[in-house]
Protein backbone atom coordinates (compact mmCIF):
# COMPACT_ATOMS: atom_id res chain seq x y z
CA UNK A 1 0.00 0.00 0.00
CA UNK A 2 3.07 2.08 1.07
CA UNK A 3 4.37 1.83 -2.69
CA UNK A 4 1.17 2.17 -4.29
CA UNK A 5 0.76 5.68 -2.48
CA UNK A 6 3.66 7.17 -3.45
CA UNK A 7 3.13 5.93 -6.71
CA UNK A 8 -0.55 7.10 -7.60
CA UNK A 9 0.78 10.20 -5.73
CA UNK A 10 4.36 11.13 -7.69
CA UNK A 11 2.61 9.98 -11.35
CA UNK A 12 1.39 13.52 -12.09
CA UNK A 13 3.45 16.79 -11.88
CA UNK A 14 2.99 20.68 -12.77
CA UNK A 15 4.54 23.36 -11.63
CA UNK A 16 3.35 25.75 -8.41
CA UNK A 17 2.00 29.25 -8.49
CA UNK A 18 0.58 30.32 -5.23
CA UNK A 19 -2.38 33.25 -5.35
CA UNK A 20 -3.34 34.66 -1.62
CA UNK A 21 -3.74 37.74 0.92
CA UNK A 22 -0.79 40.14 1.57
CA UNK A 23 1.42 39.12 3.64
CA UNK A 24 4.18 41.91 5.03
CA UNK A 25 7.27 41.80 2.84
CA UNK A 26 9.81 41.75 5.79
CA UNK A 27 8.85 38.52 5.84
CA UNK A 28 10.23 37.04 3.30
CA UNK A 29 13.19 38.85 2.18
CA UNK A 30 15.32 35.77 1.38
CA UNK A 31 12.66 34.44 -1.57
CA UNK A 32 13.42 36.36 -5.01
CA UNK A 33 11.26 36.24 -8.34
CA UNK A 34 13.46 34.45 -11.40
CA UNK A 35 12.74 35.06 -14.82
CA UNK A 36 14.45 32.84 -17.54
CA UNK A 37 15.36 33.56 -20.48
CA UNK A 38 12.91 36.75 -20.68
CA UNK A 39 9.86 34.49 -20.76
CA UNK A 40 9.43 31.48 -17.82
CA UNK A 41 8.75 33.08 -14.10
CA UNK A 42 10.36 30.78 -10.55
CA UNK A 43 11.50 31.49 -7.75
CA UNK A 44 14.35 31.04 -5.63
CA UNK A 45 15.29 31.53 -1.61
CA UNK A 46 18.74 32.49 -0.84
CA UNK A 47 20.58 29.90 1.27
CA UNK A 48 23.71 31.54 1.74
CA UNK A 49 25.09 35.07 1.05
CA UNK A 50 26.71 33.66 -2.30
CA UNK A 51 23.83 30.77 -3.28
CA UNK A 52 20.04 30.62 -4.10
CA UNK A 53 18.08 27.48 -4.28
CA UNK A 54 15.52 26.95 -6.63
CA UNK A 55 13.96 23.89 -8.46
CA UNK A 56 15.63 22.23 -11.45
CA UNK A 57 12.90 21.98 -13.50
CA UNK A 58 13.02 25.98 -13.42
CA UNK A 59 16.27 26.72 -15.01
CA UNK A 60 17.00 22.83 -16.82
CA UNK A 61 16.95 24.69 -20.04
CA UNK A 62 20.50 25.75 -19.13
CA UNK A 63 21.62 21.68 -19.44
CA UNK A 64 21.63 22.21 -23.25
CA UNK A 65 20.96 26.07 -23.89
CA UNK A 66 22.64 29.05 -23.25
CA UNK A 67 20.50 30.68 -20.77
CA UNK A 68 19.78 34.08 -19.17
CA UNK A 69 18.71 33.77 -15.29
CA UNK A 70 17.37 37.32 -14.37
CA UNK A 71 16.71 37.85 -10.29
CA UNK A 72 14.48 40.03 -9.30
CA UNK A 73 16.43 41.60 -6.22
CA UNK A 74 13.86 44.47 -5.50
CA UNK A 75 10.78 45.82 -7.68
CA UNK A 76 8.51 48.58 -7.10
CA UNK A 77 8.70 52.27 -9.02
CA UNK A 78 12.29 51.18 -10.15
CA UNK A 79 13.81 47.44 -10.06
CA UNK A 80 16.73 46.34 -9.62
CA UNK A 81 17.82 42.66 -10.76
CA UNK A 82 20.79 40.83 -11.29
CA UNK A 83 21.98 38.11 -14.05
CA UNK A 84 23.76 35.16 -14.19
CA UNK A 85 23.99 32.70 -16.52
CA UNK A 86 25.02 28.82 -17.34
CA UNK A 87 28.40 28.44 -15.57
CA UNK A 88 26.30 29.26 -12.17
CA UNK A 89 23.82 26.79 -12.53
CA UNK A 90 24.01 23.89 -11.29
CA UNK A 91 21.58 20.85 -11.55
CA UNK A 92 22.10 17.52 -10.29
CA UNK A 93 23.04 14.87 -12.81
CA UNK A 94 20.32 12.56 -11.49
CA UNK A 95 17.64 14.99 -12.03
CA UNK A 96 17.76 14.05 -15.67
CA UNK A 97 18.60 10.76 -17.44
CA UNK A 98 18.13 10.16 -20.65
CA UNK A 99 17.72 6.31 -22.18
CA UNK A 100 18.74 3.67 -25.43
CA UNK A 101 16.81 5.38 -27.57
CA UNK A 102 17.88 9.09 -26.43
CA UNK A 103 14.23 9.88 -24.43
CA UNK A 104 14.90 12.04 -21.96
CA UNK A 105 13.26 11.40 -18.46
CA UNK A 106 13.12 13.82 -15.53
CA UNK A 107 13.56 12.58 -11.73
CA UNK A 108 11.20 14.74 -9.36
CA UNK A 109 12.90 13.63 -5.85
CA UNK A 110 16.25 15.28 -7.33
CA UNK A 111 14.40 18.88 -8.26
CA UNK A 112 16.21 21.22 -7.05
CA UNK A 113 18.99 23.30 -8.65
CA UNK A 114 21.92 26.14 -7.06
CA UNK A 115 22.40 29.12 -8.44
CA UNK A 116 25.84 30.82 -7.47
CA UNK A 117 25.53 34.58 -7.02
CA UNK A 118 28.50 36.85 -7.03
CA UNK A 119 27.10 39.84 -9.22
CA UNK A 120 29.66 42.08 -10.55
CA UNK A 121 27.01 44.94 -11.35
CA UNK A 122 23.06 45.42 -10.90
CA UNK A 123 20.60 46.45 -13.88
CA UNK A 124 18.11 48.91 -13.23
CA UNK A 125 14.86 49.12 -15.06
CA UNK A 126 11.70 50.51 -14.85
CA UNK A 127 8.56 48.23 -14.75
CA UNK A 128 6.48 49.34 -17.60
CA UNK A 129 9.84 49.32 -19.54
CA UNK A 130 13.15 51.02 -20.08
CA UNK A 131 16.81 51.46 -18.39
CA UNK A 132 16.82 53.79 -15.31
CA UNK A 133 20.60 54.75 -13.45
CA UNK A 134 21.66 54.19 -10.06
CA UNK A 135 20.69 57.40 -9.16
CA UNK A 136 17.50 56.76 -10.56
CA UNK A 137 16.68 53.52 -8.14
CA UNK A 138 18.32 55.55 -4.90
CA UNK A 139 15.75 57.99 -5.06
CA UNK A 140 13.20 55.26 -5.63
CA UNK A 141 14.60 53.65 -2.38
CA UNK A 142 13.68 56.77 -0.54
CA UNK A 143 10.04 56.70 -1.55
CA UNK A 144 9.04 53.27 -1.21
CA UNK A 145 9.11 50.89 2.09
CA UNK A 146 8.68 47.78 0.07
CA UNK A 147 11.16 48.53 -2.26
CA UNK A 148 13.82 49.63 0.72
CA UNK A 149 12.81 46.49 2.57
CA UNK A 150 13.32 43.89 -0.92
CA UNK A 151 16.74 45.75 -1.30
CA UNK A 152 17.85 44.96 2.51
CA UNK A 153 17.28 41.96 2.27
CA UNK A 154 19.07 41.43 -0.99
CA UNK A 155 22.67 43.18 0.02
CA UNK A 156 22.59 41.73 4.11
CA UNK A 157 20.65 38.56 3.71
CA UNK A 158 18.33 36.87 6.19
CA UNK A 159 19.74 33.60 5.64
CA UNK A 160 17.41 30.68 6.93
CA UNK A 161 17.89 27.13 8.68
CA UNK A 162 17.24 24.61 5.98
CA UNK A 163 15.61 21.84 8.07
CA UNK A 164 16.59 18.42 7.21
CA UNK A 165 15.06 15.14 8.06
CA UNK A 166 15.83 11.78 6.41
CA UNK A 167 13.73 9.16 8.95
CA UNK A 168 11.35 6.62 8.47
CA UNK A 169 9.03 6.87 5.53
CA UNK A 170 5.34 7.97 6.02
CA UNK A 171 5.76 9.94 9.06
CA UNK A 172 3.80 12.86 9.77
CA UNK A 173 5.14 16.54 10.41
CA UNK A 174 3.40 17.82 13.60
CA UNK A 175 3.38 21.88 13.06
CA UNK A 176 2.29 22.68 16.67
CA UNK A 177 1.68 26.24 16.10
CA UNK A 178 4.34 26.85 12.71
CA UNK A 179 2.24 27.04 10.38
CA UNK A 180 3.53 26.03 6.79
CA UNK A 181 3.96 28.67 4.91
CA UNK A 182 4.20 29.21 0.90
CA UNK A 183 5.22 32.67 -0.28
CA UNK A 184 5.76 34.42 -3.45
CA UNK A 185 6.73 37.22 -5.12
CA UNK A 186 5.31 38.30 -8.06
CA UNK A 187 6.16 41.59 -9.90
CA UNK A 188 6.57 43.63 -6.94
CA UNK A 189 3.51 42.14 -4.90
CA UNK A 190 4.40 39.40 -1.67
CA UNK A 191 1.53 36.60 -1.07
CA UNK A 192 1.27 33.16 0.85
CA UNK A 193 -0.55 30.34 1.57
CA UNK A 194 -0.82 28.66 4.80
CA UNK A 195 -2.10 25.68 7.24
CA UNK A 196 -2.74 22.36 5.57
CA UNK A 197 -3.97 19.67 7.45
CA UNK A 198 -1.43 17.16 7.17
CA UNK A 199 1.99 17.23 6.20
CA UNK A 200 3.66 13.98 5.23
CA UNK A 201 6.84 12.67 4.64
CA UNK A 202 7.21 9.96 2.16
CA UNK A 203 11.17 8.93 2.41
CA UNK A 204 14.78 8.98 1.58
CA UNK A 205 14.80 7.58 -1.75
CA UNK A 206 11.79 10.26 -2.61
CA UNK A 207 13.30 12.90 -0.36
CA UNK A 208 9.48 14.19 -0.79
CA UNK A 209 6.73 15.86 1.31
CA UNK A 210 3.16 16.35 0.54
CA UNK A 211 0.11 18.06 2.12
CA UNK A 212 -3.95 18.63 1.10
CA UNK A 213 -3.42 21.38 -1.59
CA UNK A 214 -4.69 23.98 1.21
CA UNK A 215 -5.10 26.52 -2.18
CA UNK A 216 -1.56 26.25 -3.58
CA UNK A 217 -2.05 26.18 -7.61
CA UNK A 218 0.80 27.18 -10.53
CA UNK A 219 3.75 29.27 -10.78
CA UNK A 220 5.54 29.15 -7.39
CA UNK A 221 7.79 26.50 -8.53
CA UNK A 222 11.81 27.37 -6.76
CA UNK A 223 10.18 28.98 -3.89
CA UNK A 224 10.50 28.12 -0.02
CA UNK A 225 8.15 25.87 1.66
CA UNK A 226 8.81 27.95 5.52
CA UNK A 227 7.56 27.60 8.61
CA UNK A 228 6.22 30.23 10.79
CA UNK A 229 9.41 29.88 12.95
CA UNK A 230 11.30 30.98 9.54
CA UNK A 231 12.79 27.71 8.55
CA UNK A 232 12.76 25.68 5.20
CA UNK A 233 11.84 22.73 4.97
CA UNK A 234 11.66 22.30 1.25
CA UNK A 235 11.23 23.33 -2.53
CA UNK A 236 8.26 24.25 -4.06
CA UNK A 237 7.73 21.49 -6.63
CA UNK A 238 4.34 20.42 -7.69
CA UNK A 239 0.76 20.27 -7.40
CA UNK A 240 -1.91 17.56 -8.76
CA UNK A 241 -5.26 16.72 -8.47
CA UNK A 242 -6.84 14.17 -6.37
CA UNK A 243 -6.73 11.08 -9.16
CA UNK A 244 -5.73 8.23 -6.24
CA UNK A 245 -8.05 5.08 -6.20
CA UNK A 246 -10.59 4.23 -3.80
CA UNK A 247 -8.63 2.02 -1.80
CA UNK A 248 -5.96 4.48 -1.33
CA UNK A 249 -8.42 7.33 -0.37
CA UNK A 250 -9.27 4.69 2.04
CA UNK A 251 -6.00 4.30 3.44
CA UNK A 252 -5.45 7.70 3.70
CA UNK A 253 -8.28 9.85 4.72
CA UNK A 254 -6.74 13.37 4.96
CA UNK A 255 -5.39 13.11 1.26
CA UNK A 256 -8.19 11.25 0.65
CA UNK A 257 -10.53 14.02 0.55
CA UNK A 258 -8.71 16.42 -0.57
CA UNK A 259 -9.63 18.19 -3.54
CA UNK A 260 -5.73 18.68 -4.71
CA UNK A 261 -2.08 17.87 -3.22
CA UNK A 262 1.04 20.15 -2.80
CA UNK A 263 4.51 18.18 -3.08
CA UNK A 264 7.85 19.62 -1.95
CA UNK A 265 11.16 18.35 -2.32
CA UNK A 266 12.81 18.29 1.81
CA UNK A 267 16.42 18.49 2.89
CA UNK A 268 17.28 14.64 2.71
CA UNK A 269 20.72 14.25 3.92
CA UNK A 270 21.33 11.14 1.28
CA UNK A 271 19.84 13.41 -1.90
CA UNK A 272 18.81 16.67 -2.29
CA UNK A 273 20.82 17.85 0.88
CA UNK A 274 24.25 16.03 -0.19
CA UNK A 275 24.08 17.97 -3.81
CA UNK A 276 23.48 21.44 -1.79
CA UNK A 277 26.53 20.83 0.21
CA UNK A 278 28.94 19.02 -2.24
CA UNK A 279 28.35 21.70 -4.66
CA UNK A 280 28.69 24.30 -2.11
CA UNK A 281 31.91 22.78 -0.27
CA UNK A 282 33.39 23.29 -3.73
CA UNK A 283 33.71 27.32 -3.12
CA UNK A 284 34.01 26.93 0.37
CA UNK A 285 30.75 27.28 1.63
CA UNK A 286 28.30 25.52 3.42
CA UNK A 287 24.45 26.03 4.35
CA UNK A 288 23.00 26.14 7.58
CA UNK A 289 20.93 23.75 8.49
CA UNK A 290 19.34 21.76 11.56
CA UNK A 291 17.29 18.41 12.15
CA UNK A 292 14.00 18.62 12.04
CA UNK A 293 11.83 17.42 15.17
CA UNK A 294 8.26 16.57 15.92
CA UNK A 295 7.58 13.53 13.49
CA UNK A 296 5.44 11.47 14.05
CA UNK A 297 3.31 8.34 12.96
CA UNK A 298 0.43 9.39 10.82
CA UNK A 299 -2.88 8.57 13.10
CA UNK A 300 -5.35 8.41 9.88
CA UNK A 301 -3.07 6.07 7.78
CA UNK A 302 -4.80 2.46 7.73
CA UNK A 303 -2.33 0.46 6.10
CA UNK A 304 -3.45 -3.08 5.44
């Protein structure tokens, strides 16, 4: 039943976008907006003064293209972004396997990709179009709290705990209070989603997590799964509807009834968190990160 589960569950993937209230900005200073290549919109958390995290399926066009990566390091009357391209992206090689007969094949418990950020020089722009100067945005930066705040936390980083827990499989996250939040930014604008009802983990060799959809639908893809406490716990990596067969639903009444799910890559100290910190090590840095406590047995689960 365990297998089946994950199966039915992991057989159908899109990407996130996450539509909700306000939420105050200062919140969530270490999340950025990514656009790639001009056209696709992600986005990415910063882990470390020199690294962002986002998911590979975000930037995987940089495995065989040359690609532009534009963040979005503050946006209001003026923004302010900064670009880096292929040589700073970095993807694990088993995200992506291709076969005999040269299909290529995508592996969703390895989504999540590094970007290294060292910008030599920012671009200024202004949002309905056009280059603006320096001077331009440090005017704009007295005017505007939001924009002031985005920039802050862009040039002296909030850097977050990236919790990491690689236990039994099917174990539940107890949130006792933290609520699990999903923000985003989107041109400017900070939202979130909050409180599902159950949060659970579904093991190493997945290095997944999945909740009731709770109203999480596309385009969030990259961003941090947080909880109220301000640590990560994961990657925003996928929604899908409710297709899972009667006996499953049976098995598992909280994801039974739910109407969608919400899957995010975790920390998993065999997967995604030994790529983070290999690749890292390599410039001589490291993220900080901390086992995460509270797990427990799912009490709805019926396994037969």
């Amino acid at each position: 039943m365990k297998k089946l589960f994950l199966t039915c569950l992991l057989c159908v993937f899109t990407s996130v976008l996450v539509h909700a209230g306000r939420v105050y900005a200062d919140d969530y200073v270490f999340q950025k907006q990514l656009i790639i290549n001009n056209a696709q919109s992600c986005q990415a958390f910063r882990i470390h003064e020199n690294w962002f995290a986002t998911a590979a399926h975000c930037v995987d066009v940089c495995l065989k293209d040359a690609c532009q990566v534009k963040i979005l390091l503050a946006q209001g009357p003026v923004n302010a972004s900064a670009i880096v391209g292929r040589r700073d992206i970095f993807i694990p090689k088993k995200y992506r396997s291709v076969d005999a007969h040269a299909r290529v094949s995508t592996h969703k418990n390895w989504d999540v990709a590094l970007i290294h950020y060292q910008p030599e020089e920012y671009i200024y722009e202004y949002p309905e179009g056009g280059m603006a100067t320096a001077q331009e945005f440090r005017e704009a930066l007295k005017d505007s709290h939001d924009l002031k705040v985005q920039w802050q936390g862009a040039t002296h980083p909030k850097i977050p705990v990236l919790y990491t827990y690689g236990g039994a499989d099917l174990m539940t996250l107890n949130l006792d209070g933290n609520d699990m939040i999903v923000p985003l930014w989107e041109y400017g604008q900070m939202q979130s989603f909050s409180n599902p009802q159950t949060v659970l983990y579904f093991g190493e060799k997945q290095s997944m997590w999945g909740s009731d959809g709770f109203g999480v639908d596309h385009g969030n893809s990259g961003g941090a799964v947080v909880l109220k406490n301000g640590g990560i716990i994961g990657i925003a990596t996928a929604k899908l509807d409710n297709q899972l067969p009667a006996d499953v639903r049976a098995a598992f009444p909280t994801f039974g009834k739910a109407h969608s799910y919400f899957l995010f890559n975790g920390f998993a100290p065999k997967t995604t968190l030994a790529f983070i910190k290999k690749t890292m090590a390599h410039y001589g840095d490291s993220p900080i990160t901390k086992r995460l406590e509270k797990i427990t047995p799912p009490t709805d689960v019926q396994i037969p």
